[in-house]
C-alpha atoms as a PDB file:
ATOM      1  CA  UNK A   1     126.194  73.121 155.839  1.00  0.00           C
ATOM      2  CA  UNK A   2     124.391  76.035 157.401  1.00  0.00           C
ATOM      3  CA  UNK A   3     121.200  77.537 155.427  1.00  0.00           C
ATOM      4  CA  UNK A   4     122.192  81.010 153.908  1.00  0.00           C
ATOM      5  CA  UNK A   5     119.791  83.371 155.824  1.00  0.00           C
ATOM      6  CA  UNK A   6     118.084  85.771 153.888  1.00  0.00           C
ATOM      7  CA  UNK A   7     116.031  89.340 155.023  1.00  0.00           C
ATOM      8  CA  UNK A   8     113.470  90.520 152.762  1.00  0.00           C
ATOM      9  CA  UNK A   9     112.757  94.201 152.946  1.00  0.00           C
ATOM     10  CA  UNK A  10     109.288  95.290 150.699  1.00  0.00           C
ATOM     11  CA  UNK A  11     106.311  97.241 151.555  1.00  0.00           C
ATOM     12  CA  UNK A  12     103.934  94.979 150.189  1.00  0.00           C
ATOM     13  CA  UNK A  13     102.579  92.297 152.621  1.00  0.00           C
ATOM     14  CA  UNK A  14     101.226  90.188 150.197  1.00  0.00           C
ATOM     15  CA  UNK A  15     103.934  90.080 148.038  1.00  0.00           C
ATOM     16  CA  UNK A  16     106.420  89.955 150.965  1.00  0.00           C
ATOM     17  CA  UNK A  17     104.353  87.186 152.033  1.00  0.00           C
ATOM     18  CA  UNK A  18     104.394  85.120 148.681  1.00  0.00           C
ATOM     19  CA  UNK A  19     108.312  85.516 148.190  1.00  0.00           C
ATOM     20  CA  UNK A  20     108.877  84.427 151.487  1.00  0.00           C
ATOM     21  CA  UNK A  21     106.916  81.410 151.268  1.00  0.00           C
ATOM     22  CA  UNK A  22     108.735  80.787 147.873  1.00  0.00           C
ATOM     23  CA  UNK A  23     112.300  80.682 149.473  1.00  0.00           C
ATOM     24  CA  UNK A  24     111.598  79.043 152.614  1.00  0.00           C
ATOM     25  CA  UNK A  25     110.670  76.155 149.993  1.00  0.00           C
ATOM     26  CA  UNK A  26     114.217  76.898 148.259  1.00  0.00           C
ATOM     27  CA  UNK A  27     116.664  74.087 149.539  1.00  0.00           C
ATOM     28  CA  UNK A  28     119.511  75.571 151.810  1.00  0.00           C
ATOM     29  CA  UNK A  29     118.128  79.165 151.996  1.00  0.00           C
ATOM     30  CA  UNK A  30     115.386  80.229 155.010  1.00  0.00           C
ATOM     31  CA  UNK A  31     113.958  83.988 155.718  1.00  0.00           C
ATOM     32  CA  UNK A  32     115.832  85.445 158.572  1.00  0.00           C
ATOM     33  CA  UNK A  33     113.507  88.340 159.018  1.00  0.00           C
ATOM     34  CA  UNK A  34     110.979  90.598 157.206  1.00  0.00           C
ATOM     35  CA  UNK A  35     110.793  94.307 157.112  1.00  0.00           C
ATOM     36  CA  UNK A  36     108.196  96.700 155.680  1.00  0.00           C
ATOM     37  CA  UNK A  37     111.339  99.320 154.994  1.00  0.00           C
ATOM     38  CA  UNK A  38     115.055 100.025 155.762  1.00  0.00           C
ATOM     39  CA  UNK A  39     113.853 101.750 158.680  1.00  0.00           C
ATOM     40  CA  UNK A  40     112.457  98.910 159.992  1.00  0.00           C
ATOM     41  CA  UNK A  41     115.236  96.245 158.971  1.00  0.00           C
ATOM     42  CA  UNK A  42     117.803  98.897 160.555  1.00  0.00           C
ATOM     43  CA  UNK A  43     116.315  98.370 163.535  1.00  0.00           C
ATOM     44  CA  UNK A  44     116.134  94.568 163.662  1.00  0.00           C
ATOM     45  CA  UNK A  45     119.456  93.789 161.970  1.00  0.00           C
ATOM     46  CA  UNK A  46     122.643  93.496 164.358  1.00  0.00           C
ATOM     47  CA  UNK A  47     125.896  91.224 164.621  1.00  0.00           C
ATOM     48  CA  UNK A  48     123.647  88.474 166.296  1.00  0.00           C
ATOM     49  CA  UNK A  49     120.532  88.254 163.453  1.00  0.00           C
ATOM     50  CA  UNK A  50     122.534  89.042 160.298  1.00  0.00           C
ATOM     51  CA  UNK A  51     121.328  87.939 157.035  1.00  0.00           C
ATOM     52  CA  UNK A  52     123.482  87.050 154.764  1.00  0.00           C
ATOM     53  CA  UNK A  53     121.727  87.762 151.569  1.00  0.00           C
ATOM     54  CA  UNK A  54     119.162  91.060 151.671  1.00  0.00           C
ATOM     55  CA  UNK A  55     116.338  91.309 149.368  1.00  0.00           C
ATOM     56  CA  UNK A  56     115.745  95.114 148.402  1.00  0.00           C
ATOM     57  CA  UNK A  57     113.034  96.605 147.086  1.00  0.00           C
ATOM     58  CA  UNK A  58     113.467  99.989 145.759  1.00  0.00           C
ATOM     59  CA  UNK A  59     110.521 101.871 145.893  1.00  0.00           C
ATOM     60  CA  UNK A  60     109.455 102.096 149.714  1.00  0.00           C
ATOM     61  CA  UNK A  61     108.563 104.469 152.107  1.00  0.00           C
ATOM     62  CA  UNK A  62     110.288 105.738 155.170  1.00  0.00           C
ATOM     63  CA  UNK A  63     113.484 104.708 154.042  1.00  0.00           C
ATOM     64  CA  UNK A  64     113.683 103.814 149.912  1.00  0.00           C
ATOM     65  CA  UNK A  65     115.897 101.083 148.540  1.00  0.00           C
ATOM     66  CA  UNK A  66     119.227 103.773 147.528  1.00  0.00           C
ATOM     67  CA  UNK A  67     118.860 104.671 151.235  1.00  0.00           C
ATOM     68  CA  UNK A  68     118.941 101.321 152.467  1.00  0.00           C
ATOM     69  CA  UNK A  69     121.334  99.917 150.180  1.00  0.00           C
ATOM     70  CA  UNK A  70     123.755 103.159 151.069  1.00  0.00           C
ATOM     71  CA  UNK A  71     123.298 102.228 155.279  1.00  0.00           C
ATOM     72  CA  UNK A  72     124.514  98.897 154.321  1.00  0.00           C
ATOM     73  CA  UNK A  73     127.224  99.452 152.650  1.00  0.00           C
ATOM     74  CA  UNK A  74     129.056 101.805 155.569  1.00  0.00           C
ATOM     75  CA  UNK A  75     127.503  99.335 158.453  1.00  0.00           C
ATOM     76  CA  UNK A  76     127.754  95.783 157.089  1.00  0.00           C
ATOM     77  CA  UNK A  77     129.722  95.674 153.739  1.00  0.00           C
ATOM     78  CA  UNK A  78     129.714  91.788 153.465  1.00  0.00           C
ATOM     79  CA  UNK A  79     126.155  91.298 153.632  1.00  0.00           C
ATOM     80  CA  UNK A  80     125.402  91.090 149.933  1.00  0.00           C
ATOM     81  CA  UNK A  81     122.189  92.832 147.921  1.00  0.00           C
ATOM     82  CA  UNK A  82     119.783  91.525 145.137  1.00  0.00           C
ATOM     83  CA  UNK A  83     117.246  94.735 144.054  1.00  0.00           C
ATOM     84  CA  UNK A  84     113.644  93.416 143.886  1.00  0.00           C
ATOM     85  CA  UNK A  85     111.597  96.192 141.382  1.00  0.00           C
ATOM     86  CA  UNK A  86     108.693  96.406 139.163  1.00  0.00           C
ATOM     87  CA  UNK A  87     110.372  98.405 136.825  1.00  0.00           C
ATOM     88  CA  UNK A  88     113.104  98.737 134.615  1.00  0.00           C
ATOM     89  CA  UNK A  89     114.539 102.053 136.005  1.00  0.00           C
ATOM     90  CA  UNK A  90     117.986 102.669 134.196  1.00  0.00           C
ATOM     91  CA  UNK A  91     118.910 105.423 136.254  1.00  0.00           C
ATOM     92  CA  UNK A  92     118.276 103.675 140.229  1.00  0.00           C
ATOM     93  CA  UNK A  93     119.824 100.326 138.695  1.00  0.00           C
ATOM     94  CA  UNK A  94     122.685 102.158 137.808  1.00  0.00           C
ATOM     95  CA  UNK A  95     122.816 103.790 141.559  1.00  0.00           C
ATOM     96  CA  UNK A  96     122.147 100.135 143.332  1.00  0.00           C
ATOM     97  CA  UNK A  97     124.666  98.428 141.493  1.00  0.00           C
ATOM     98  CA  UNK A  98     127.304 100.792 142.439  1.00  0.00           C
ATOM     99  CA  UNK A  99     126.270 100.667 145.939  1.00  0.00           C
ATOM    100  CA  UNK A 100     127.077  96.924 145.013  1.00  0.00           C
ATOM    101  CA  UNK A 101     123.971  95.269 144.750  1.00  0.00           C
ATOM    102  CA  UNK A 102     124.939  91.447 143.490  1.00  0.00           C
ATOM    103  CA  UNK A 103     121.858  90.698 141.653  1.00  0.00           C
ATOM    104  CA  UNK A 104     119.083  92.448 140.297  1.00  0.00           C
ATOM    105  CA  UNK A 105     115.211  90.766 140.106  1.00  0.00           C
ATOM    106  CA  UNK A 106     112.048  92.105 138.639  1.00  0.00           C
ATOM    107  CA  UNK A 107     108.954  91.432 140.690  1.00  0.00           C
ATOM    108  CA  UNK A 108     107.392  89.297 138.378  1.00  0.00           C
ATOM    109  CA  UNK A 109     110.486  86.858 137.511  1.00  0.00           C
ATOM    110  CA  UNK A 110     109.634  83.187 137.373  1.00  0.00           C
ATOM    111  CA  UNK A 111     110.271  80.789 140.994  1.00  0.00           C
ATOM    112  CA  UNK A 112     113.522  79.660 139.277  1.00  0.00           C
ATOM    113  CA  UNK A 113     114.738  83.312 138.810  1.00  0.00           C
ATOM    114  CA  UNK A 114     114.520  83.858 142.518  1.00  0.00           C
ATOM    115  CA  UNK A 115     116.359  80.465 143.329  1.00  0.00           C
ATOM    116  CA  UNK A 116     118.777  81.071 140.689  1.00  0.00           C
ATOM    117  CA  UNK A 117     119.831  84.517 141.578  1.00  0.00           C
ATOM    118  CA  UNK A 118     119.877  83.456 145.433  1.00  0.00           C
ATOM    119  CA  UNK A 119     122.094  80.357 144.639  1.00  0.00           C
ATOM    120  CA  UNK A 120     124.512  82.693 142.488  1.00  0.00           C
ATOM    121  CA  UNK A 121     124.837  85.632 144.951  1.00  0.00           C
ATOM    122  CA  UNK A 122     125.465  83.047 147.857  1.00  0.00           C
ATOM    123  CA  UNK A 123     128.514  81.579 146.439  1.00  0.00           C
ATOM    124  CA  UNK A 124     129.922  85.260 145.381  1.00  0.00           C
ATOM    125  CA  UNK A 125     128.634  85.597 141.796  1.00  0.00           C
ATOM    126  CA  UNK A 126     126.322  88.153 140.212  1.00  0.00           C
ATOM    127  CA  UNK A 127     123.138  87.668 139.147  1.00  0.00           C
ATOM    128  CA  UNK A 128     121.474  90.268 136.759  1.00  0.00           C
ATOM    129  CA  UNK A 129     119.291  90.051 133.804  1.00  0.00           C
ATOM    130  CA  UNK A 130     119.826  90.832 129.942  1.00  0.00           C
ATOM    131  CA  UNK A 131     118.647  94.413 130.242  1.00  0.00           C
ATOM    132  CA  UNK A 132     121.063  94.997 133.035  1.00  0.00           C
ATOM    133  CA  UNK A 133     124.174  93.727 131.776  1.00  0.00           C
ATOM    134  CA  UNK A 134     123.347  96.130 128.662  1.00  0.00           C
ATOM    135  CA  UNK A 135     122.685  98.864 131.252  1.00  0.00           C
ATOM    136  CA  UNK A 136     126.257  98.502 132.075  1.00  0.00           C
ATOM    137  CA  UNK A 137     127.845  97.884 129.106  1.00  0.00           C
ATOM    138  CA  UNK A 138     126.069 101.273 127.687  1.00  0.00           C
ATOM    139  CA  UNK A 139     127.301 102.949 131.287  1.00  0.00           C
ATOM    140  CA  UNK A 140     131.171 101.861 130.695  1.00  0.00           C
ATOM    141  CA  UNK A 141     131.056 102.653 126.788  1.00  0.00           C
ATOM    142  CA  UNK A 142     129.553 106.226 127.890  1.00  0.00           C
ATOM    143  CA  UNK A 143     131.838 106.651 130.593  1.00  0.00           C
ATOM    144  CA  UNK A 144     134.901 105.640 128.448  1.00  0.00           C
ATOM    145  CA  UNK A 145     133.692 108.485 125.650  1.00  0.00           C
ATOM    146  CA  UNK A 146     134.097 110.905 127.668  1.00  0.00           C
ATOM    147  CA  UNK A 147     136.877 113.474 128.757  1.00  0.00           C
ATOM    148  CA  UNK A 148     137.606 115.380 131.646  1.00  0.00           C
ATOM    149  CA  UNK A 149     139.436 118.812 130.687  1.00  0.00           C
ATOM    150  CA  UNK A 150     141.168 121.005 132.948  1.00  0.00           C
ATOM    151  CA  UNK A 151     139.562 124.919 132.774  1.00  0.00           C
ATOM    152  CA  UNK A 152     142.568 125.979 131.478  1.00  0.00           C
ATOM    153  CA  UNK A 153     142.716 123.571 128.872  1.00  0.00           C
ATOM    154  CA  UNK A 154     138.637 124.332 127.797  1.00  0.00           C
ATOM    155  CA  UNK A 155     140.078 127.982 127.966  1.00  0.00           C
ATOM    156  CA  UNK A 156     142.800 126.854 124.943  1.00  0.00           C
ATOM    157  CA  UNK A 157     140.421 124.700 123.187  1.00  0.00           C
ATOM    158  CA  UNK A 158     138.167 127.304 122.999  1.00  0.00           C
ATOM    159  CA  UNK A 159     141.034 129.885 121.865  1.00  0.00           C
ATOM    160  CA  UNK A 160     142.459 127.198 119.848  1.00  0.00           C
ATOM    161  CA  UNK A 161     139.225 127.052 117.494  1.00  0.00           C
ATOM    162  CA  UNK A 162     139.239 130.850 116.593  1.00  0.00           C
ATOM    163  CA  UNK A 163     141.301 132.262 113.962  1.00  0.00           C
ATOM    164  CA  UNK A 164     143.738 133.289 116.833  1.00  0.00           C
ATOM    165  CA  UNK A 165     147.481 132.273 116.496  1.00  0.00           C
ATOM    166  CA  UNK A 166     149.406 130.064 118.938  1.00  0.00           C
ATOM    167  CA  UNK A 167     151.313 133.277 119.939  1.00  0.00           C
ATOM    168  CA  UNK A 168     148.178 135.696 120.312  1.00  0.00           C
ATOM    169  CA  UNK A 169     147.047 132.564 122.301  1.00  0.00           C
ATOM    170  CA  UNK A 170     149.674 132.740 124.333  1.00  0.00           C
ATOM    171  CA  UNK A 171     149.505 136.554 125.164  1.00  0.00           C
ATOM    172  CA  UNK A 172     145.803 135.885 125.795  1.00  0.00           C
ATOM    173  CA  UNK A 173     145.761 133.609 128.116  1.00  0.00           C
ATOM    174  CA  UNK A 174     149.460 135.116 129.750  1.00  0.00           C
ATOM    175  CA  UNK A 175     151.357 132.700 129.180  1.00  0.00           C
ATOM    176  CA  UNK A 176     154.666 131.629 127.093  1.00  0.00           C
ATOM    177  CA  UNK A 177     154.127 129.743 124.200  1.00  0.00           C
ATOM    178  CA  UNK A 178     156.016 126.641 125.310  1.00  0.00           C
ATOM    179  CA  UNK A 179     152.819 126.274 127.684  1.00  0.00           C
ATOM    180  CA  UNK A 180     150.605 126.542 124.771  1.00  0.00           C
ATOM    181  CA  UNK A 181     152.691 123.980 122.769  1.00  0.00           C
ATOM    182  CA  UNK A 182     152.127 122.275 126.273  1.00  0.00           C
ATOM    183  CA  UNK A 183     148.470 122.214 126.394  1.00  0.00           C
ATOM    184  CA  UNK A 184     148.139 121.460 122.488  1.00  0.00           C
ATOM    185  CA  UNK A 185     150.125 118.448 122.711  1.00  0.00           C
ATOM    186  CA  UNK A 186     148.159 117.448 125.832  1.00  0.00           C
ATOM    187  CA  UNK A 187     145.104 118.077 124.219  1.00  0.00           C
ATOM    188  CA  UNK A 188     146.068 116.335 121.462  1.00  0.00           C
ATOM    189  CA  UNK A 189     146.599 113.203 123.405  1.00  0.00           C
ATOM    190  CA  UNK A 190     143.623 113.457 125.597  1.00  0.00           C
ATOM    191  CA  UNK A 191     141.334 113.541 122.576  1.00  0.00           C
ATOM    192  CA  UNK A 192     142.751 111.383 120.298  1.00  0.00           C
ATOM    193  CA  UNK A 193     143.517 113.792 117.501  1.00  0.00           C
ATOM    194  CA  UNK A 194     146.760 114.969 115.842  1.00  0.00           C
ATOM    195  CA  UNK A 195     145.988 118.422 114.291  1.00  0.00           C
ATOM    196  CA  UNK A 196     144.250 121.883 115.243  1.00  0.00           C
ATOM    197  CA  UNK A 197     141.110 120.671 113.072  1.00  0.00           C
ATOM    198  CA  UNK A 198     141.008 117.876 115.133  1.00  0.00           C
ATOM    199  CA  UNK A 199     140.835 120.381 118.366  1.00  0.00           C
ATOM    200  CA  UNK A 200     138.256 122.327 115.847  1.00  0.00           C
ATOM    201  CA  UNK A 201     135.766 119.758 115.347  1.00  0.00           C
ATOM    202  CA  UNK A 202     135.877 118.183 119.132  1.00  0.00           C
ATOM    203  CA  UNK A 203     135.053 121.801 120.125  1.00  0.00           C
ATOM    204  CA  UNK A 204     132.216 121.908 118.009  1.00  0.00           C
ATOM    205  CA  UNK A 205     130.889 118.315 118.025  1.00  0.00           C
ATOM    206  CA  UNK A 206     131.030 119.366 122.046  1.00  0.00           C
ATOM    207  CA  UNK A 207     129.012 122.716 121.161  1.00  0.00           C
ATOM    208  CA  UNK A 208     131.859 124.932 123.259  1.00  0.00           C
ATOM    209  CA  UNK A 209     131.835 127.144 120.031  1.00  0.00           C
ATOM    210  CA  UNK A 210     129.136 127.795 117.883  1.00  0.00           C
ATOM    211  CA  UNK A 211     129.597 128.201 114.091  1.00  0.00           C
END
């Protein structure tokens, strides 16, 4: 069985250095190339010296991490990422993993980490770290709270938590009242509620009226 080649892209020598040394002692794995950025690993990766694991650092100059992980992505989909950082950014783990970043390293994770999360992303799992998964889990709760409304629909919530009728609704916004019975019930379904108090109090938790 062929070693799984691996490209390390990190603007620090020494650490670039150390890692590098680390893997090539890994059993089955061996460092394709080094680069000090994407710019640089752009220009030496092609369909004859393809890694098939890339270690990405975020932070870099030239051409950061979210760059990087975007070129490969469009240009070489298969090849799969693990993020190498020093710090727990929520917000650019969020962006790497939907660029599809596999597995997810901080800097200063033990040997075993490394070998671990190499060994996992070769075979096609994922490899990321308490704080991540939560990171995700928090993302898809967040995600799943929240409701995308229609401006006409914000326009009836809105009319539907003043004193205003269904009909003066209606002749409001021009438009029969079947519609408006339309957009309640739609309303009603989107948010999970089942009177106009309901519609009251999302409108306010939301602050789209003020009391």
């Amino acid at each position: 069985m062929e070693n799984i080649q691996i490209a390390l892209v990190d603007d620090h020598r020494l650490f670039r250095s150390g890692i590098a040394s680390l893997i090539n002692k890994f059993k089955g794995f061996n460092i394709l190339f080094e680069a000090s950025n994407g710019e640089e690993m752009v220009r030496k990766i092609s369909s004859k010296l393809k890694p098939d694991i890339v270690l990405l650092d975020i932070h870099m100059p030239v051409m950061d991490g979210t760059s990087t992980g975007l070129w490969l992505k469009e240009n070489y989909p298969e090849i799969r990422i693990i993020v190498l950082s020093m710090l727990e950014d929520p917000e650019k783990v969020l962006t790497m993993l939907k660029l599809g970043a596999k597995g997810y390293l901080l800097k200063d994770s033990e040997p075993h980490e490394f070998e671990q999360a190499l060994q996992k992303v070769s075979v096609g799992e994922v490899y990321y770290p308490e704080f991540v998964t939560r990171l995700l889990i928090n993302s898809f709760n967040e995600q799943q709270g929240q409701v995308t409304l229609q401006l006409r629909e914000m326009e009836f919530l809105k009319l539907a938590a003043s004193e205003l009728t269904y009909k003066e609704i209606a002749t409001q916004m021009c438009i029969s009242i079947r519609t408006v019975d339309g957009y309640r019930d739609q309303l009603f379904e989107k948010l999970g509620v089942k009177s106009r108090i309901g519609l009251v109090m999302y409108a306010i938790k939301n602050k789209m009226i003020e009391l």
